[in-house]
C-alpha atoms as a PDB file:
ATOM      1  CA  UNK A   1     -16.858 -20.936 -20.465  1.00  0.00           C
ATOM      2  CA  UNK A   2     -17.456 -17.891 -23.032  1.00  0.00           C
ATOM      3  CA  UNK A   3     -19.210 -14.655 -21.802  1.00  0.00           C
ATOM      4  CA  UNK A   4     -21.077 -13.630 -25.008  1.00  0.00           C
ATOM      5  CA  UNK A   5     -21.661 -10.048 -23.655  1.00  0.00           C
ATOM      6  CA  UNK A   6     -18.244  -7.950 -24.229  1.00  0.00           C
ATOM      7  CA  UNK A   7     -18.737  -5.454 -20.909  1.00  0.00           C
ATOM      8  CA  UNK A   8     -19.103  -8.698 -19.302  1.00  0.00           C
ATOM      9  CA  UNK A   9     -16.319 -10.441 -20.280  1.00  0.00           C
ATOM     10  CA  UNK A  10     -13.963  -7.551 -20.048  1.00  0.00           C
ATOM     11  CA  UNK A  11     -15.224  -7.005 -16.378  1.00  0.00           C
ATOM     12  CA  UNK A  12     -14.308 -10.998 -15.584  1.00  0.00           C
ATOM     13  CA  UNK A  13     -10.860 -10.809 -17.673  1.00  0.00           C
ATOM     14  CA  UNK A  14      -9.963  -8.085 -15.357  1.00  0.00           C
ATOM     15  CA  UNK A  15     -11.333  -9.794 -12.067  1.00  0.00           C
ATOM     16  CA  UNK A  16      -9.516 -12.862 -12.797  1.00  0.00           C
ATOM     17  CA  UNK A  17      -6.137 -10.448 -13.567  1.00  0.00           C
ATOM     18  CA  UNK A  18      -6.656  -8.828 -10.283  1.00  0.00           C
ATOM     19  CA  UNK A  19      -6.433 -12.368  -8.596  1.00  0.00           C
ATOM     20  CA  UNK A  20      -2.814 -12.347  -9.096  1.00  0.00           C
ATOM     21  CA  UNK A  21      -2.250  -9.938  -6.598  1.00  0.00           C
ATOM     22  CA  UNK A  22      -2.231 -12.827  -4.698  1.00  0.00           C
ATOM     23  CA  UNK A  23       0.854 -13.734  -5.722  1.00  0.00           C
ATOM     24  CA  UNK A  24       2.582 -10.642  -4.803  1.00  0.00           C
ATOM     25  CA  UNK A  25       5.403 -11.020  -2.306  1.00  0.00           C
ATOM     26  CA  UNK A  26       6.350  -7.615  -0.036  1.00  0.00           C
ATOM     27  CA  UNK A  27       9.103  -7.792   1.791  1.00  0.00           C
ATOM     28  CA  UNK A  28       7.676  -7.182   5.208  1.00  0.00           C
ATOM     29  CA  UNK A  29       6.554 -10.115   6.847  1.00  0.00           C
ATOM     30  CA  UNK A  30       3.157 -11.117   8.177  1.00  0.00           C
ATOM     31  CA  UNK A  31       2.581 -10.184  12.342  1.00  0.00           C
ATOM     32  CA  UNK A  32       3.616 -13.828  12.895  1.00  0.00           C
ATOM     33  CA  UNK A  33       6.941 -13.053  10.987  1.00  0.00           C
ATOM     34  CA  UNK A  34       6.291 -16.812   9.345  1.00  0.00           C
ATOM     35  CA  UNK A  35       5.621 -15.671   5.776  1.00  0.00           C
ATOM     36  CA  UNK A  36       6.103 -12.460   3.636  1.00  0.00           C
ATOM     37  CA  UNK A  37       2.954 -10.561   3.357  1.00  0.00           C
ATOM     38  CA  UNK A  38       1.380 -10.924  -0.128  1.00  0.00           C
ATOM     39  CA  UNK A  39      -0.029  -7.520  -1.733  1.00  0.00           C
ATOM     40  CA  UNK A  40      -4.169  -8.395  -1.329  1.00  0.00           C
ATOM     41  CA  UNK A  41      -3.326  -9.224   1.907  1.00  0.00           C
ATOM     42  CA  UNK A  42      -1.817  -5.837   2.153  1.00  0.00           C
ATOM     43  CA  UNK A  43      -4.771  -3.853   0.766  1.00  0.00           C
ATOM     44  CA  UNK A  44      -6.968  -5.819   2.701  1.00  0.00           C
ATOM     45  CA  UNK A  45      -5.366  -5.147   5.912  1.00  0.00           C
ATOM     46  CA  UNK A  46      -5.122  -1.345   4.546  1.00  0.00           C
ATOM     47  CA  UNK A  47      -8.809  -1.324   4.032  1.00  0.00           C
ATOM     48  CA  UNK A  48      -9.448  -2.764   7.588  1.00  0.00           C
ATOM     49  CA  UNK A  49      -7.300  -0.214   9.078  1.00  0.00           C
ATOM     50  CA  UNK A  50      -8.958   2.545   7.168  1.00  0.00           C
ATOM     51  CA  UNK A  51     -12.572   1.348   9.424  1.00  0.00           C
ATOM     52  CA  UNK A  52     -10.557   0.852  12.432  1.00  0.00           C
ATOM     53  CA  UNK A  53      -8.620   3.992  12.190  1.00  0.00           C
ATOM     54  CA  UNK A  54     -11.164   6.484  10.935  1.00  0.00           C
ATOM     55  CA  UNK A  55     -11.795   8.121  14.059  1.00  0.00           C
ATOM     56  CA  UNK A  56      -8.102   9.498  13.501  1.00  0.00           C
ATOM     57  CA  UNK A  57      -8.695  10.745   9.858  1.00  0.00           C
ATOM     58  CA  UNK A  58      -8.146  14.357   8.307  1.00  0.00           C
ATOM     59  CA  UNK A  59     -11.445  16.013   9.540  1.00  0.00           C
ATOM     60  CA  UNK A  60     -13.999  15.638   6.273  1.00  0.00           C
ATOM     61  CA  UNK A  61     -12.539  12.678   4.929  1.00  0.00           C
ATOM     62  CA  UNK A  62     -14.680  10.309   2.466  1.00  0.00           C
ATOM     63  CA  UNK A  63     -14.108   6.782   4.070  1.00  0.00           C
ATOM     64  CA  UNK A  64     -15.600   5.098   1.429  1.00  0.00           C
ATOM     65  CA  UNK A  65     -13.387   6.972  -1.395  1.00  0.00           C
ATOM     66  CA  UNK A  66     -10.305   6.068   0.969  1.00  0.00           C
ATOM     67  CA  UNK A  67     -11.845   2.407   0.751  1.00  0.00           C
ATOM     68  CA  UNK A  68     -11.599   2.577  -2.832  1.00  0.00           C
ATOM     69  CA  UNK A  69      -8.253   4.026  -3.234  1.00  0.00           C
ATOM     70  CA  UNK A  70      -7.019   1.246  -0.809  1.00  0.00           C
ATOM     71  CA  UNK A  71      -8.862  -1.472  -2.891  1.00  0.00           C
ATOM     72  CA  UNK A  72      -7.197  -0.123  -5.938  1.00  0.00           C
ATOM     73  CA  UNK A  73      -3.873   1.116  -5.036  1.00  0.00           C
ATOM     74  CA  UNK A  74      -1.803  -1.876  -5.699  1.00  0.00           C
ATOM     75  CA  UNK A  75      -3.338  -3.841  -8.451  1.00  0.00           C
ATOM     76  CA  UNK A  76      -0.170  -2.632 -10.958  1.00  0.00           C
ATOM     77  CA  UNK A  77       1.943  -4.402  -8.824  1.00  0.00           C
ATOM     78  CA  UNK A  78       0.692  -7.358 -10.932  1.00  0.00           C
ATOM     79  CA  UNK A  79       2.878  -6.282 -13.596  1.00  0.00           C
ATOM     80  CA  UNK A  80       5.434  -4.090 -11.753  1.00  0.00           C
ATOM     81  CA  UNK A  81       5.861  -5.800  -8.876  1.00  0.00           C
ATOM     82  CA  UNK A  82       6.254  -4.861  -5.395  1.00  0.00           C
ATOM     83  CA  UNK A  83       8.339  -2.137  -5.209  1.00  0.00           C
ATOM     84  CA  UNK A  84      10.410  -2.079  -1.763  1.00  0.00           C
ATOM     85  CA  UNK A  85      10.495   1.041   0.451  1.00  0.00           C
ATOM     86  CA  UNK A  86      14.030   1.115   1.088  1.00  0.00           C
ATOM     87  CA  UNK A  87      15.511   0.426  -2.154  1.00  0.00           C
ATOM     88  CA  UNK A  88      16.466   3.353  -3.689  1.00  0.00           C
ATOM     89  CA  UNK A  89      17.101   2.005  -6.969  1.00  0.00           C
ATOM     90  CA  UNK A  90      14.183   0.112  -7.622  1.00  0.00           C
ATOM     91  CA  UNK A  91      12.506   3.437  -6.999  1.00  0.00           C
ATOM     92  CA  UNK A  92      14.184   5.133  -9.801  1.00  0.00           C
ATOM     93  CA  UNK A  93      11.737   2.886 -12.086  1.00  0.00           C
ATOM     94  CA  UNK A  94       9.254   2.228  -9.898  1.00  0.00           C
ATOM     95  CA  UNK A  95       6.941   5.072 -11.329  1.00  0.00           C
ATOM     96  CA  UNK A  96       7.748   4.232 -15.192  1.00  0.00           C
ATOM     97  CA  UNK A  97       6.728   0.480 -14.507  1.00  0.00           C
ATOM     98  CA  UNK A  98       3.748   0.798 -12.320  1.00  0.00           C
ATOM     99  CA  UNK A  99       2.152   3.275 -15.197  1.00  0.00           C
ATOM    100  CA  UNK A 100       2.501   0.801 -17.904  1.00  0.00           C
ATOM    101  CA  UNK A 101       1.207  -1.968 -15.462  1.00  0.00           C
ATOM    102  CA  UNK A 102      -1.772   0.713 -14.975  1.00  0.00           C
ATOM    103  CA  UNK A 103      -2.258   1.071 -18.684  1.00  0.00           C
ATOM    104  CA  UNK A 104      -2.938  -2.636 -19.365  1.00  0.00           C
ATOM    105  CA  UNK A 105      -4.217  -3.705 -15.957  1.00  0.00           C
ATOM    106  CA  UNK A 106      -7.245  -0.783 -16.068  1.00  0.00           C
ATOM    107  CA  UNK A 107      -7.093  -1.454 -19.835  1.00  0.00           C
ATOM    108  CA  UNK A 108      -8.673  -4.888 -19.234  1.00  0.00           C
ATOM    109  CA  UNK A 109     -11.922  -3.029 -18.598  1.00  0.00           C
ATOM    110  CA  UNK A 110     -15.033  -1.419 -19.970  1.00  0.00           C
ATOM    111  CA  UNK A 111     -13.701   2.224 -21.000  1.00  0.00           C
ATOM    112  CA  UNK A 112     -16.216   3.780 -18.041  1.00  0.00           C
ATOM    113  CA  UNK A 113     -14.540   1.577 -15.876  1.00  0.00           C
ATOM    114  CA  UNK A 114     -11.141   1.729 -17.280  1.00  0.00           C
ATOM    115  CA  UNK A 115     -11.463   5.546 -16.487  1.00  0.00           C
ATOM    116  CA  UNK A 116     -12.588   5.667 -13.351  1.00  0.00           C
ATOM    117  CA  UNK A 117     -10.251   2.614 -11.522  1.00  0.00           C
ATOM    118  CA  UNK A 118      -7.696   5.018 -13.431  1.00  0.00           C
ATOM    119  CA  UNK A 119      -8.676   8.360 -11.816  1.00  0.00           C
ATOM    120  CA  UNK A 120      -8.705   6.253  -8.202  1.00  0.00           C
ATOM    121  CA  UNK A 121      -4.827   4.822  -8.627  1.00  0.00           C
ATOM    122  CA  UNK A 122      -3.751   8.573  -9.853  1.00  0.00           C
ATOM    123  CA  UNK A 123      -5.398  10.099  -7.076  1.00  0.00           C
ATOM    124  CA  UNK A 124      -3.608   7.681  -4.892  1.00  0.00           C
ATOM    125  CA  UNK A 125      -0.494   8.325  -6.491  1.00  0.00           C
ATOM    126  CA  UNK A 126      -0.279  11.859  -6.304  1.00  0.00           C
ATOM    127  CA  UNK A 127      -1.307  12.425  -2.645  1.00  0.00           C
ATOM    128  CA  UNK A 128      -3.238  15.434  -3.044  1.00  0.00           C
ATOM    129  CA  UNK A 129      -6.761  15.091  -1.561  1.00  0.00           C
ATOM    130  CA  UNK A 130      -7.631  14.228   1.923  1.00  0.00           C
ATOM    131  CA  UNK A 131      -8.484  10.897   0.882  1.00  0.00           C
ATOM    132  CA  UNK A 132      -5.287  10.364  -0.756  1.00  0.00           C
ATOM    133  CA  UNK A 133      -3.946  11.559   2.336  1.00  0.00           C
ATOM    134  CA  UNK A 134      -5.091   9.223   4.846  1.00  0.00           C
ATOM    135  CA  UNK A 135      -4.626   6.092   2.521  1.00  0.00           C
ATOM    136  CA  UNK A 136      -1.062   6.856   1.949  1.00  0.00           C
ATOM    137  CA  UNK A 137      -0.641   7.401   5.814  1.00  0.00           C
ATOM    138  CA  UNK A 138      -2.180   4.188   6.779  1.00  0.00           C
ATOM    139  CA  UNK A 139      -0.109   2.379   3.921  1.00  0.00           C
ATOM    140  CA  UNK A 140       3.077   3.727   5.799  1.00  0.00           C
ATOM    141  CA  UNK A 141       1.432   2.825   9.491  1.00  0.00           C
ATOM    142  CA  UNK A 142      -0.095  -0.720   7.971  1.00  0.00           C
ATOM    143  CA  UNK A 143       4.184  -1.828   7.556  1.00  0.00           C
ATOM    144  CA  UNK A 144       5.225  -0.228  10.706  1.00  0.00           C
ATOM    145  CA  UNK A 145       2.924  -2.248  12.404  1.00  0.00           C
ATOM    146  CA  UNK A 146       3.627  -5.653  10.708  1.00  0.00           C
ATOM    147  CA  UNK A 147       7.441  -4.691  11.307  1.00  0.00           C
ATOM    148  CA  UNK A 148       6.939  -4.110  15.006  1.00  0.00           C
ATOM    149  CA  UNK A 149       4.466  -7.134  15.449  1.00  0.00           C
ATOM    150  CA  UNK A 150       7.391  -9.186  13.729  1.00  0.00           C
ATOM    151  CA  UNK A 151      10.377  -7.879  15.995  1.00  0.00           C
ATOM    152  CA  UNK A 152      11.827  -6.036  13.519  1.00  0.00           C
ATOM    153  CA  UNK A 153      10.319  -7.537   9.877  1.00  0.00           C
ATOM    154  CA  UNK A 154      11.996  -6.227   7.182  1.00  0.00           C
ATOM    155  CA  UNK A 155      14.098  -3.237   9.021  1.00  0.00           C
ATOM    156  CA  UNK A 156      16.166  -6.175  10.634  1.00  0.00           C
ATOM    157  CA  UNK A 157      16.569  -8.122   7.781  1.00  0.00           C
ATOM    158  CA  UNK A 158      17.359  -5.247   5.807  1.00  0.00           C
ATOM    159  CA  UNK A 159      19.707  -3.482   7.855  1.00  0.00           C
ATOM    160  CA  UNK A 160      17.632  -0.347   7.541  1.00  0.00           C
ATOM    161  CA  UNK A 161      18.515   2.804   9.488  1.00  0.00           C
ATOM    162  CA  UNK A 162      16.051   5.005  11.871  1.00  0.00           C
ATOM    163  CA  UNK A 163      16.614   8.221   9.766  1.00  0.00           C
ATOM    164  CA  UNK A 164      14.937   6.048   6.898  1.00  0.00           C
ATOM    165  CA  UNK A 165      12.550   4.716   8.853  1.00  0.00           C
ATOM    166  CA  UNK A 166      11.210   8.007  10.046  1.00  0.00           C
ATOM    167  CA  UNK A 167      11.277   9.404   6.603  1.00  0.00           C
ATOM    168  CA  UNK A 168       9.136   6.241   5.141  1.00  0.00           C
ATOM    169  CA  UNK A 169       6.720   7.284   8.241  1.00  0.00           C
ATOM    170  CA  UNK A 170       6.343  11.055   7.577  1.00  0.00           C
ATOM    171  CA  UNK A 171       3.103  10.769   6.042  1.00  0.00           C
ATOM    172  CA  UNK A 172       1.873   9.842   9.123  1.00  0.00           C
ATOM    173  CA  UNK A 173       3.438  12.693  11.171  1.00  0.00           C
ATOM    174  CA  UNK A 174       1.781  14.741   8.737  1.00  0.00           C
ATOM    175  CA  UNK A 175      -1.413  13.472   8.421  1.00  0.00           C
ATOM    176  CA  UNK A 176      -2.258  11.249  11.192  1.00  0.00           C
ATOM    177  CA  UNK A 177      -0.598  13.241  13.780  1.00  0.00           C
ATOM    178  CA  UNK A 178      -2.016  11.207  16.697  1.00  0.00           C
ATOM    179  CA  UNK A 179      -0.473   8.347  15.574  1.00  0.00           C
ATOM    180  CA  UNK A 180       3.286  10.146  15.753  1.00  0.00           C
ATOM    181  CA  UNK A 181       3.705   9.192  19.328  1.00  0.00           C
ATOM    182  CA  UNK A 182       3.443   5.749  18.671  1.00  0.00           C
ATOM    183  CA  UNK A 183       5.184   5.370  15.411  1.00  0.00           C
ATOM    184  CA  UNK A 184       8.491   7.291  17.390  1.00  0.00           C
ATOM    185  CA  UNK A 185       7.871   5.049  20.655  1.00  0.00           C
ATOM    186  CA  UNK A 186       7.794   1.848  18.623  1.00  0.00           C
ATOM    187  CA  UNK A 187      11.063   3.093  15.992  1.00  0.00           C
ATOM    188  CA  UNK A 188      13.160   4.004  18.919  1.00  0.00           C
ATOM    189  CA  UNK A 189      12.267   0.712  21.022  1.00  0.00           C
ATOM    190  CA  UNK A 190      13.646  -0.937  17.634  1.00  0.00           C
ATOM    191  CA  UNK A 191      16.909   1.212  17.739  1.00  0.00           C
ATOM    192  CA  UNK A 192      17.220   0.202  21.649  1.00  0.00           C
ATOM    193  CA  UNK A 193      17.035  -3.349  21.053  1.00  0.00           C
ATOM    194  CA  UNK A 194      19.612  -3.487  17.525  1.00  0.00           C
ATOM    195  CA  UNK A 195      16.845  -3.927  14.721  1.00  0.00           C
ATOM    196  CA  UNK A 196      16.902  -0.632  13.136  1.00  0.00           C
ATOM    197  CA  UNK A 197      20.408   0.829  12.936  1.00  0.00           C
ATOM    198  CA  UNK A 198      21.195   4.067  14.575  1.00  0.00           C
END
């Protein structure tokens, strides 16, 4: 079916783009551990944790522009695919490819539009406002949770070590502080039992 008006059909094109995110594979497993996590389940679960969380937010945070970050954050994994914590050198090209994917991705839309899904992924990216903040903390929480509700997810298939797994978390020592206790209690119960090497 044609959409004879152009903002229209841009704003479709790009809706029906953003439904491959779908197809996304992380490497951390679902809670169940029966099935990698996909990256809209990811920013769904992000968004749902930025509700349930909120109570443990910076002071003066804008929930519903850490909602949009969230929503947005991962759509250039379309293009540049999910980009794995731990692998250092997928990292070394990880910012390179996710800015093209941006470019055409966000391109897809009406230029307002274009902009302003733009200024949400860069404001994501570079972590500077308490909004940023708080989304990139729960991103880091959101996988320590499916790792721990998976006995070990991807730090036991990976072989990954607990100094890497506390640097991965320090986001949230550093801006969901309450959370620390838990993300420490549940690392080291993982280094007791053999899933995260010591």
């Amino acid at each position: 079916m044609a959409v004879s008006d152009d903002r229209l059909a841009r704003q479709v094109a790009f809706l029906a783009e953003a439904d491959k995110l779908k197809t996304i594979l992380r490497r951390t497993p679902i809670a169940d551990g029966s099935r990698p996590e996909n990256s809209a389940e990811h920013s769904w679960h992000l968004v749902l944790a930025a509700m349930t969380l909120a109570e443990y937010a910076p002071p003066g945070v804008n929930l519903r522009r850490v909602l949009e970050l969230l929503t947005i954050h991962d759509l250039v994994e379309i293009d540049a695919g999910d980009t794995f914590a731990y692998d250092t050198a997928a990292y070394e090209t990880k910012a390179a490819r996710e800015l093209a994917a941006a470019e055409r991705i966000f391109g897809l839309l009406p230029p307002d539009q274009r902009a302003w899904f733009r200024a949400c992924w860069d404001e994501f990216e570079a972590n500077h406002t308490l909004e940023a903040k708080y989304a990139n903390a729960l991103d880091r929480f959101q996988a320590l949770l499916l790792n721990m509700k998976s006995g070990g997810g991807s730090w036991r298939t990976y072989r990954i070590s607990r100094a890497d797994v506390l640097r991965r978390m320090e986001p949230v020592r550093a801006d969901l502080p309450q959370l620390w206790p838990l993300v420490v209690e549940v690392i080291d119960g993982f280094c007791a039992n053999g899933a995260i090497a010591t």
